[in-house]
PDB file of N, CA and C in Angstrom:
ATOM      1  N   UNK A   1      22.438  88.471 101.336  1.00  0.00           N
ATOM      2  CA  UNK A   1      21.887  87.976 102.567  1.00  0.00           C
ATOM      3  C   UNK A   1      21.525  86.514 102.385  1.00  0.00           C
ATOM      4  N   UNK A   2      21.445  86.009 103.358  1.00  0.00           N
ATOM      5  CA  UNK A   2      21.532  84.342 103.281  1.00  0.00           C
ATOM      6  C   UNK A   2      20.627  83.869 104.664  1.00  0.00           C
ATOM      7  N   UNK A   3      19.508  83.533 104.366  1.00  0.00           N
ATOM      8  CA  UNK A   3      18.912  83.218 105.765  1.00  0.00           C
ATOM      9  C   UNK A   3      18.375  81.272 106.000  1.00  0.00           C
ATOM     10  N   UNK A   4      18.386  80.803 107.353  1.00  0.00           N
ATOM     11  CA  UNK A   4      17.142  79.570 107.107  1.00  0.00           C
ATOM     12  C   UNK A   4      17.090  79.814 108.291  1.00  0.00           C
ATOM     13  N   UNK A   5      15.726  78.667 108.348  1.00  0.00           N
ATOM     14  CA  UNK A   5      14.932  78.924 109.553  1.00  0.00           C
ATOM     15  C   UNK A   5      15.403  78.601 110.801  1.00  0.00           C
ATOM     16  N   UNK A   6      14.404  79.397 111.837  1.00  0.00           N
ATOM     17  CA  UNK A   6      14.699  79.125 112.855  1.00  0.00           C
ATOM     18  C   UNK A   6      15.130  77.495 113.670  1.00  0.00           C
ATOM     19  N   UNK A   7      16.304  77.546 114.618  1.00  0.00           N
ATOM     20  CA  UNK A   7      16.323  76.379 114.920  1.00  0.00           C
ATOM     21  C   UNK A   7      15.479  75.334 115.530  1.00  0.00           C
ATOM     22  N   UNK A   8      14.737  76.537 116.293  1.00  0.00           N
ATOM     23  CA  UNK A   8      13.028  75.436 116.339  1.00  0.00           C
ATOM     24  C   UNK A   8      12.076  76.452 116.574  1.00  0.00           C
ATOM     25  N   UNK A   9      10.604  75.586 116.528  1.00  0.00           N
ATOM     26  CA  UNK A   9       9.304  76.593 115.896  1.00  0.00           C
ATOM     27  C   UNK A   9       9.550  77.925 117.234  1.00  0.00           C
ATOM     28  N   UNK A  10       8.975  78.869 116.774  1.00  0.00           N
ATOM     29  CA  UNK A  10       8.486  79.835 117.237  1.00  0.00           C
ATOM     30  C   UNK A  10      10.073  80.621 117.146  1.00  0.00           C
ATOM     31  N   UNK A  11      11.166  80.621 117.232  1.00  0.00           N
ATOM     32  CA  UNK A  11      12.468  81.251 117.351  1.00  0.00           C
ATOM     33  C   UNK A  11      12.815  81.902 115.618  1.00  0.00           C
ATOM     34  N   UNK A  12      13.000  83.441 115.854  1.00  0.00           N
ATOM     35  CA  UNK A  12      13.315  83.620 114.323  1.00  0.00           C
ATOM     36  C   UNK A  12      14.517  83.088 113.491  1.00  0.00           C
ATOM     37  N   UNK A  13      14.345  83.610 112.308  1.00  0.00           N
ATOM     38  CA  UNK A  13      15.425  82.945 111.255  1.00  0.00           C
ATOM     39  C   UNK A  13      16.212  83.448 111.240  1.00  0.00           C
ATOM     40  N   UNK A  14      17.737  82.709 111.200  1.00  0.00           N
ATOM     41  CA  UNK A  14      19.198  83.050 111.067  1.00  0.00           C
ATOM     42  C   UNK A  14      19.259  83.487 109.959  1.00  0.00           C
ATOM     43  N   UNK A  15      19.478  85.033 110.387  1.00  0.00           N
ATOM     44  CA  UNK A  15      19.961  85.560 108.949  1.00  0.00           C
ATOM     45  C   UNK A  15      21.729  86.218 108.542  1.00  0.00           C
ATOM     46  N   UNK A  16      22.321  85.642 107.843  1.00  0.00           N
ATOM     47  CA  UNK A  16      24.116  86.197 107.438  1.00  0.00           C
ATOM     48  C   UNK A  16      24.546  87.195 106.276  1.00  0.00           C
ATOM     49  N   UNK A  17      24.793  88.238 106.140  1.00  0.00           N
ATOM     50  CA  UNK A  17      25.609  88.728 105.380  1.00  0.00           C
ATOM     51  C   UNK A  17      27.181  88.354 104.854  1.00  0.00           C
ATOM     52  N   UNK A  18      27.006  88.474 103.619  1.00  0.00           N
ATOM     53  CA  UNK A  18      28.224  88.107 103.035  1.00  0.00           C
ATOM     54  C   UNK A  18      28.559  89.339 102.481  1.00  0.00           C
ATOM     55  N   UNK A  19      29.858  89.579 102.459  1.00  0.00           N
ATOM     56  CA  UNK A  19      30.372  91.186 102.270  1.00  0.00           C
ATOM     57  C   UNK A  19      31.172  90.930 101.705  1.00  0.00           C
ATOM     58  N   UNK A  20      31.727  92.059 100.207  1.00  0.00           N
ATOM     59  CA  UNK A  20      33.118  91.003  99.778  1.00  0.00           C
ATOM     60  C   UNK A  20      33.570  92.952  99.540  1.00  0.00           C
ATOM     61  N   UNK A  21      34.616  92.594  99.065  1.00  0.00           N
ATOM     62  CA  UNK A  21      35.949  93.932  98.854  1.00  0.00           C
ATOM     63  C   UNK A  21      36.552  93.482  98.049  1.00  0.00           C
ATOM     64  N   UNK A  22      37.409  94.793  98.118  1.00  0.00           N
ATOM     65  CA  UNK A  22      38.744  94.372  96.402  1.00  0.00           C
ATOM     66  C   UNK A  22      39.619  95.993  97.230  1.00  0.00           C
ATOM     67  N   UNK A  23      40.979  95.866  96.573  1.00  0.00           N
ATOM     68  CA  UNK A  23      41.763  96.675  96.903  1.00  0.00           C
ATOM     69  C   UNK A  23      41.218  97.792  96.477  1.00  0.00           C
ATOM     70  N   UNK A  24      41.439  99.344  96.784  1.00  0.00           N
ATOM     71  CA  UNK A  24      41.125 100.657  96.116  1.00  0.00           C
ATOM     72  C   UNK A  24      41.635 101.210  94.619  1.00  0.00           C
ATOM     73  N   UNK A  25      42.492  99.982  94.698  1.00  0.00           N
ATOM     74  CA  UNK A  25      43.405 100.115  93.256  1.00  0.00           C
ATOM     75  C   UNK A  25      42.293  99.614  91.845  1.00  0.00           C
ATOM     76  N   UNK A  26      41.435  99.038  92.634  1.00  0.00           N
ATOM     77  CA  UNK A  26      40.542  98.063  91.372  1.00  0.00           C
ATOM     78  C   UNK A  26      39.360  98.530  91.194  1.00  0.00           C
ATOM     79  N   UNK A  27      38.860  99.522  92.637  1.00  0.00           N
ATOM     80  CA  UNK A  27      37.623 100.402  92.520  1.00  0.00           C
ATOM     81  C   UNK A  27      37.048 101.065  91.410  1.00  0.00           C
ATOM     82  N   UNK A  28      37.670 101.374  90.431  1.00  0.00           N
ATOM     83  CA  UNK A  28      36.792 101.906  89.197  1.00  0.00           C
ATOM     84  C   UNK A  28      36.664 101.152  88.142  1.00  0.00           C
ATOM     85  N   UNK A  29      36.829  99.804  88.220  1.00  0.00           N
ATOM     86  CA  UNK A  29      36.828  98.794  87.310  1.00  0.00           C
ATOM     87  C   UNK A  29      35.078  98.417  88.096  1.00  0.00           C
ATOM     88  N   UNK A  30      34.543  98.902  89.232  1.00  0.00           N
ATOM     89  CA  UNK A  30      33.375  98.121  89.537  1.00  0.00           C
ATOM     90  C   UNK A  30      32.397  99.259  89.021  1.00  0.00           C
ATOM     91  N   UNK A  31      31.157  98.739  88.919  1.00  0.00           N
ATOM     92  CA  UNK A  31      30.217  99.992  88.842  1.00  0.00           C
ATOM     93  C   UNK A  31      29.568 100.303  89.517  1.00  0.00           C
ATOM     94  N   UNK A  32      29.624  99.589  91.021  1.00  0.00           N
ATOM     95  CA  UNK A  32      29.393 100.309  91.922  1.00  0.00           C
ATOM     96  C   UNK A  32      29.997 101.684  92.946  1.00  0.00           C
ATOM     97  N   UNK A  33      31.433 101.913  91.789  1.00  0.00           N
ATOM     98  CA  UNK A  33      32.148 102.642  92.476  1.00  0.00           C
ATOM     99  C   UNK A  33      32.134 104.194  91.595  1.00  0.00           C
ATOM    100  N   UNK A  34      30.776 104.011  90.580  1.00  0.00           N
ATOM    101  CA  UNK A  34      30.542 105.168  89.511  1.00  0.00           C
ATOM    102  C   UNK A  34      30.248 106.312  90.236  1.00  0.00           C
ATOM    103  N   UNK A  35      30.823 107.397  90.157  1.00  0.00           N
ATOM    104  CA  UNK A  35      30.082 108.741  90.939  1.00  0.00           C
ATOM    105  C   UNK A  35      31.084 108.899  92.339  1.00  0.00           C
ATOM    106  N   UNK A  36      31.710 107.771  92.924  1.00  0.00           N
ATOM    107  CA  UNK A  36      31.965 108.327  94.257  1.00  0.00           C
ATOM    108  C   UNK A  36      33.468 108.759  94.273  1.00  0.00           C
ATOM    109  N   UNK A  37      34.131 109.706  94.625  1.00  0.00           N
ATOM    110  CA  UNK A  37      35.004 110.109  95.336  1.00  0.00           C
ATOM    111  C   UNK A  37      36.176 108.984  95.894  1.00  0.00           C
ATOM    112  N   UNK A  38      36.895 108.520  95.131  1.00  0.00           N
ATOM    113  CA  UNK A  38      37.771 107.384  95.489  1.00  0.00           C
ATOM    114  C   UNK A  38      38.700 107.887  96.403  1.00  0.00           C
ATOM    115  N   UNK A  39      39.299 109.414  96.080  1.00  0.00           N
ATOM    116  CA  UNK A  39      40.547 109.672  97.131  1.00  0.00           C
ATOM    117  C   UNK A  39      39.856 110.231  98.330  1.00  0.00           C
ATOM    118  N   UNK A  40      38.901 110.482  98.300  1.00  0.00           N
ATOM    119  CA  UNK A  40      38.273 111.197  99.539  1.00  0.00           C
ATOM    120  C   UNK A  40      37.372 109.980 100.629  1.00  0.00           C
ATOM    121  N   UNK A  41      37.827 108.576  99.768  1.00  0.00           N
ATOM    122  CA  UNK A  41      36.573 107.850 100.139  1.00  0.00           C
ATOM    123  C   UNK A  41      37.150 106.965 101.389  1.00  0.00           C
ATOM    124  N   UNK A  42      38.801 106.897 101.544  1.00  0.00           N
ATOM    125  CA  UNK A  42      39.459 105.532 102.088  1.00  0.00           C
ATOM    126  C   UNK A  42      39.779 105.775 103.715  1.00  0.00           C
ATOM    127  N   UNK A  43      39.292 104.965 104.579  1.00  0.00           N
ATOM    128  CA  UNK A  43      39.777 105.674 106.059  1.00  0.00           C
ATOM    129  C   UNK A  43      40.512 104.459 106.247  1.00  0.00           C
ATOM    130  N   UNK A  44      41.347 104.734 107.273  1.00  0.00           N
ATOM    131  CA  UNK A  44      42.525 103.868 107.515  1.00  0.00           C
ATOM    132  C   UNK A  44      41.555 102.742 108.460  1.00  0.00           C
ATOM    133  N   UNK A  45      42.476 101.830 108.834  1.00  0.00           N
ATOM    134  CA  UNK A  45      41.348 100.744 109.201  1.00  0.00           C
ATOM    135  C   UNK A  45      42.734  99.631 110.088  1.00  0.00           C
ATOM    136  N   UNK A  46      42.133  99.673 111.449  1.00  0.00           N
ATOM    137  CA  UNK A  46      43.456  98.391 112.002  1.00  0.00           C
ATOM    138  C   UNK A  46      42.910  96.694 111.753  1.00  0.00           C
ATOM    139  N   UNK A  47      43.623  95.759 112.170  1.00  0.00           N
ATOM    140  CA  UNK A  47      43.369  94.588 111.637  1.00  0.00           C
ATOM    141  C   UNK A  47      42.353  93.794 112.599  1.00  0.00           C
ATOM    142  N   UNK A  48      42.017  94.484 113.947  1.00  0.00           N
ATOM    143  CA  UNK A  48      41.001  94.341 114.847  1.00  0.00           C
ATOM    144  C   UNK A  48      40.935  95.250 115.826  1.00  0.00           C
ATOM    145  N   UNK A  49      40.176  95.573 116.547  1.00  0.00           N
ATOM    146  CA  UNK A  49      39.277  96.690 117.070  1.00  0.00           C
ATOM    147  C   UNK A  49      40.272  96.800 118.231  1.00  0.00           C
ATOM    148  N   UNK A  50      40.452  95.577 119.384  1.00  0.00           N
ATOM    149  CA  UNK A  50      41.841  94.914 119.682  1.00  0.00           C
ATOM    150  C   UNK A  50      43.003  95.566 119.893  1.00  0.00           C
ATOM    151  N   UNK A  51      43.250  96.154 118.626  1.00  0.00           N
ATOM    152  CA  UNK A  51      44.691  96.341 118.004  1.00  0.00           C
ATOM    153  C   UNK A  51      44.810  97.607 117.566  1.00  0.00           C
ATOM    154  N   UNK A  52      43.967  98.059 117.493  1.00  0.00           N
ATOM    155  CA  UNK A  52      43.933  99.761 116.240  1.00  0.00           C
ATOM    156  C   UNK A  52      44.180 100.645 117.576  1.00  0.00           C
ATOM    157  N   UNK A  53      44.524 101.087 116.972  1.00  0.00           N
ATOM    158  CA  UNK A  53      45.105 102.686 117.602  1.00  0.00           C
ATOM    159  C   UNK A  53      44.507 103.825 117.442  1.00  0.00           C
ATOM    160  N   UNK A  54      43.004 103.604 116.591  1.00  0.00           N
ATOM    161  CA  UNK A  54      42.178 104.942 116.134  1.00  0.00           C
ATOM    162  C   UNK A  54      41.480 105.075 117.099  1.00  0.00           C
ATOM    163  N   UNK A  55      41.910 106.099 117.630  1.00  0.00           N
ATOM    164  CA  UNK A  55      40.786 107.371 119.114  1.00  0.00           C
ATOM    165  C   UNK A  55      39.381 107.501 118.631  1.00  0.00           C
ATOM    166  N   UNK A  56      39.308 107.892 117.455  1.00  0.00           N
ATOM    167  CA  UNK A  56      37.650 108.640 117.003  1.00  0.00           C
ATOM    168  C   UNK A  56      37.279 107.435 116.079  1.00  0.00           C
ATOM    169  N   UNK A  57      37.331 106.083 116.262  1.00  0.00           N
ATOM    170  CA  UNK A  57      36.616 104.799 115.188  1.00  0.00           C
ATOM    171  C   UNK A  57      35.311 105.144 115.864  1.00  0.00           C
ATOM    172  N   UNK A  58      34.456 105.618 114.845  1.00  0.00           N
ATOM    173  CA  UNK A  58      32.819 105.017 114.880  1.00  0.00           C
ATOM    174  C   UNK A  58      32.144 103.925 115.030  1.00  0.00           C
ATOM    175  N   UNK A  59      33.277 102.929 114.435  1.00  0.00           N
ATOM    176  CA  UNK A  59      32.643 100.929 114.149  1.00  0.00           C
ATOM    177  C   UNK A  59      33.357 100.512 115.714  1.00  0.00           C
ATOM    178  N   UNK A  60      34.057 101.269 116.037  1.00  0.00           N
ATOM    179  CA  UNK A  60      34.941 100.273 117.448  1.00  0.00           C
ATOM    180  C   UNK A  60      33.911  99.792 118.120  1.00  0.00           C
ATOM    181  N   UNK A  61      34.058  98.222 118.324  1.00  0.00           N
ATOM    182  CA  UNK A  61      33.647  97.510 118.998  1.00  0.00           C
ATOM    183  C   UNK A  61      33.855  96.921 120.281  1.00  0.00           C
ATOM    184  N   UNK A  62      35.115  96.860 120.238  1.00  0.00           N
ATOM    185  CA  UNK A  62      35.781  96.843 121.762  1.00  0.00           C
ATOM    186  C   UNK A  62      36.963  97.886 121.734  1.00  0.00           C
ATOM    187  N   UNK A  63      37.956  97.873 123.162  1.00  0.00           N
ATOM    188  CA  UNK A  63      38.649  98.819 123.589  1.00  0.00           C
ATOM    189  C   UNK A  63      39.970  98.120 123.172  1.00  0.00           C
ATOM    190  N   UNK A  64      40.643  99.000 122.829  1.00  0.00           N
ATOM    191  CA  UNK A  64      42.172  98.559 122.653  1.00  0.00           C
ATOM    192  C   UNK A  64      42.802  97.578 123.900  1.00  0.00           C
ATOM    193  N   UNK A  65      43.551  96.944 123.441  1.00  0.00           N
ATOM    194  CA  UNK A  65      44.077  95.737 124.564  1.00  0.00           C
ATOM    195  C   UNK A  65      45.645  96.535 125.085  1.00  0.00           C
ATOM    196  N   UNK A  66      46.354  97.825 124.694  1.00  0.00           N
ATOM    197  CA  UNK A  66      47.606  98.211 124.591  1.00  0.00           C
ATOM    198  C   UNK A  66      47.168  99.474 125.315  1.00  0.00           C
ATOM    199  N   UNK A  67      46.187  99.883 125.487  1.00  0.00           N
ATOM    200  CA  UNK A  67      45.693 101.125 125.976  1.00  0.00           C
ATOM    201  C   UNK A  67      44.477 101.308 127.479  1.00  0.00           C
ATOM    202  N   UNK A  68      44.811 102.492 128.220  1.00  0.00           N
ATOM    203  CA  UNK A  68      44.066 102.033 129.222  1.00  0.00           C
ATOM    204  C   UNK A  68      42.859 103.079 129.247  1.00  0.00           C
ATOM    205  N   UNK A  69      41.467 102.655 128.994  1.00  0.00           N
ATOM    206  CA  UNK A  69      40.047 103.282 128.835  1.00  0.00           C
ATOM    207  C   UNK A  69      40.295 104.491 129.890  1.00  0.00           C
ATOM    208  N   UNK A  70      39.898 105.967 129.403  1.00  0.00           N
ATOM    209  CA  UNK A  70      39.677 106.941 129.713  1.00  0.00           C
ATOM    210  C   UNK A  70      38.154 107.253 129.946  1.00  0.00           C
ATOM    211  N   UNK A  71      37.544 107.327 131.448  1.00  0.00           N
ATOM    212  CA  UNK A  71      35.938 106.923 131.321  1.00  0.00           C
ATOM    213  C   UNK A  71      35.367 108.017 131.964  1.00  0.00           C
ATOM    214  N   UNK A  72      34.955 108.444 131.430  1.00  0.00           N
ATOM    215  CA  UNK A  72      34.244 110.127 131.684  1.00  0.00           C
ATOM    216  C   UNK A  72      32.922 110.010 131.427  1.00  0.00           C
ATOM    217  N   UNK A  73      31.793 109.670 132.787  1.00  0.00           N
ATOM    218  CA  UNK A  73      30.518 109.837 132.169  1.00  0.00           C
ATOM    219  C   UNK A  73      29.757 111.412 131.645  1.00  0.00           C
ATOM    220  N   UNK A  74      30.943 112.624 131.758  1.00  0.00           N
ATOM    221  CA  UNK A  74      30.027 113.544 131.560  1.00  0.00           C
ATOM    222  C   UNK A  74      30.245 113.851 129.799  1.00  0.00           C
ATOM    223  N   UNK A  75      31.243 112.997 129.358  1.00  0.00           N
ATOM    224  CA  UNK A  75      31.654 113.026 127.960  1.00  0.00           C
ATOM    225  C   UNK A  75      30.939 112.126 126.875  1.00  0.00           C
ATOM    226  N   UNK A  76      30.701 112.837 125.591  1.00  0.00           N
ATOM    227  CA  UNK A  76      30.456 111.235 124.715  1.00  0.00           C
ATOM    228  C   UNK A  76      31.381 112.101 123.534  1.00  0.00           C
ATOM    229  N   UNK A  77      31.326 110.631 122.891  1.00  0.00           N
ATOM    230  CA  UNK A  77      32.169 110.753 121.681  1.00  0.00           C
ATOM    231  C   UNK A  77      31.606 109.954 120.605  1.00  0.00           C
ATOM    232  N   UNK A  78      32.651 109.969 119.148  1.00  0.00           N
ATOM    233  CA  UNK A  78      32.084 109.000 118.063  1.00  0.00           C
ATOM    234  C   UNK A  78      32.544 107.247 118.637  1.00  0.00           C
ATOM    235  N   UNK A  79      33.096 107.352 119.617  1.00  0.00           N
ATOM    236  CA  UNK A  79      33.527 105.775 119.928  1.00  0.00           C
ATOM    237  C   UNK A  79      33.054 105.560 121.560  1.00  0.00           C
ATOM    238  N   UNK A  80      32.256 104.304 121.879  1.00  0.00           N
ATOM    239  CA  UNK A  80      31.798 104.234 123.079  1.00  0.00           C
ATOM    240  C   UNK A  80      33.076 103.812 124.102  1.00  0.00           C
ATOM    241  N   UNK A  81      34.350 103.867 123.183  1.00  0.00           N
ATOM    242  CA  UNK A  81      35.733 103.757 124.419  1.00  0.00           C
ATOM    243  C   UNK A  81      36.463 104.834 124.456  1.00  0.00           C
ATOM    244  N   UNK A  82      36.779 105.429 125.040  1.00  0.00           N
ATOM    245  CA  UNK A  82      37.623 106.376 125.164  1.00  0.00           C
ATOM    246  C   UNK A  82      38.844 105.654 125.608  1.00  0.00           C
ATOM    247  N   UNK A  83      40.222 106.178 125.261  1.00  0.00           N
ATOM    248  CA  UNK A  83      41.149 105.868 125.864  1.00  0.00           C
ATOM    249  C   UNK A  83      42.562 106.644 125.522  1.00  0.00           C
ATOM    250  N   UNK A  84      43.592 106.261 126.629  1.00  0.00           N
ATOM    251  CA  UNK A  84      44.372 107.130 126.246  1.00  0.00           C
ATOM    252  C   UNK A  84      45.503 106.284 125.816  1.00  0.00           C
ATOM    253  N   UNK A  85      46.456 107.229 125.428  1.00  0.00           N
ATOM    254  CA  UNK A  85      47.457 106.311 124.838  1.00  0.00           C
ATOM    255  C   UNK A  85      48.987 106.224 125.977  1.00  0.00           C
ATOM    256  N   UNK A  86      49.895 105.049 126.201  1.00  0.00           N
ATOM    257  CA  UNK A  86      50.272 104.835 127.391  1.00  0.00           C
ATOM    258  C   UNK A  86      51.814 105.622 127.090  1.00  0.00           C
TER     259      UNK A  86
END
C-alpha cells in the first residue's frame, strides 16, 4: 500500500495498491503459495470485463460490450450483469 496526503486540508489520503503476479508455472517457487491447492486454485480470467464472456464473474465490473444485458429485477446472481449471449 502506498498512500500521501490529502490534496488539501480536511480531504482524506490517497491511498494505492500495488499488486504483482507471476505465471502459475512459477507458483511454488513463492512461499506464499505453501499449503494451497495450485490445480484447484486457477479460474479463467478475460483481458477486460468489456470483453470476457464469463456469465457467473463475481469481480465483473461492467457488462460485456458483444452481449445484450438480460435484466430481471426478481433475479440476483454472483454478477450484478446478467446477460445473454447473441
Amino acid at each position: 500500500m502506498v498512500s500521501q496526503a490529502g490534496p488539501r486540508w480536511g480531504e482524506p489520503p490517497a491511498i494505492h495498491v500495488v499488486a504483482l503476479g507471476c505465471d502459475i508455472a512459477h507458483a511454488g517457487d513463492l512461499v506464499y503459495a505453501d499449503g494451497l491447492d495450485l490445480e484447484g486454485a486457477t479460474v479463467p480470467i478475460g483481458l477486460s470485463c468489456r470483453l470476457c464472456d464469463r456469465p457467473g464473474c463475481r469481480s465483473r465490473a461492467f457488462p460485456p460490450l458483444e452481449h445484450r444485458l438480460a435484466l430481471d429485477p426478481l433475479t440476483t446472481g454472483a454478477s450484478p450483469y446478467s446477460f445473454t449471449r447473441k
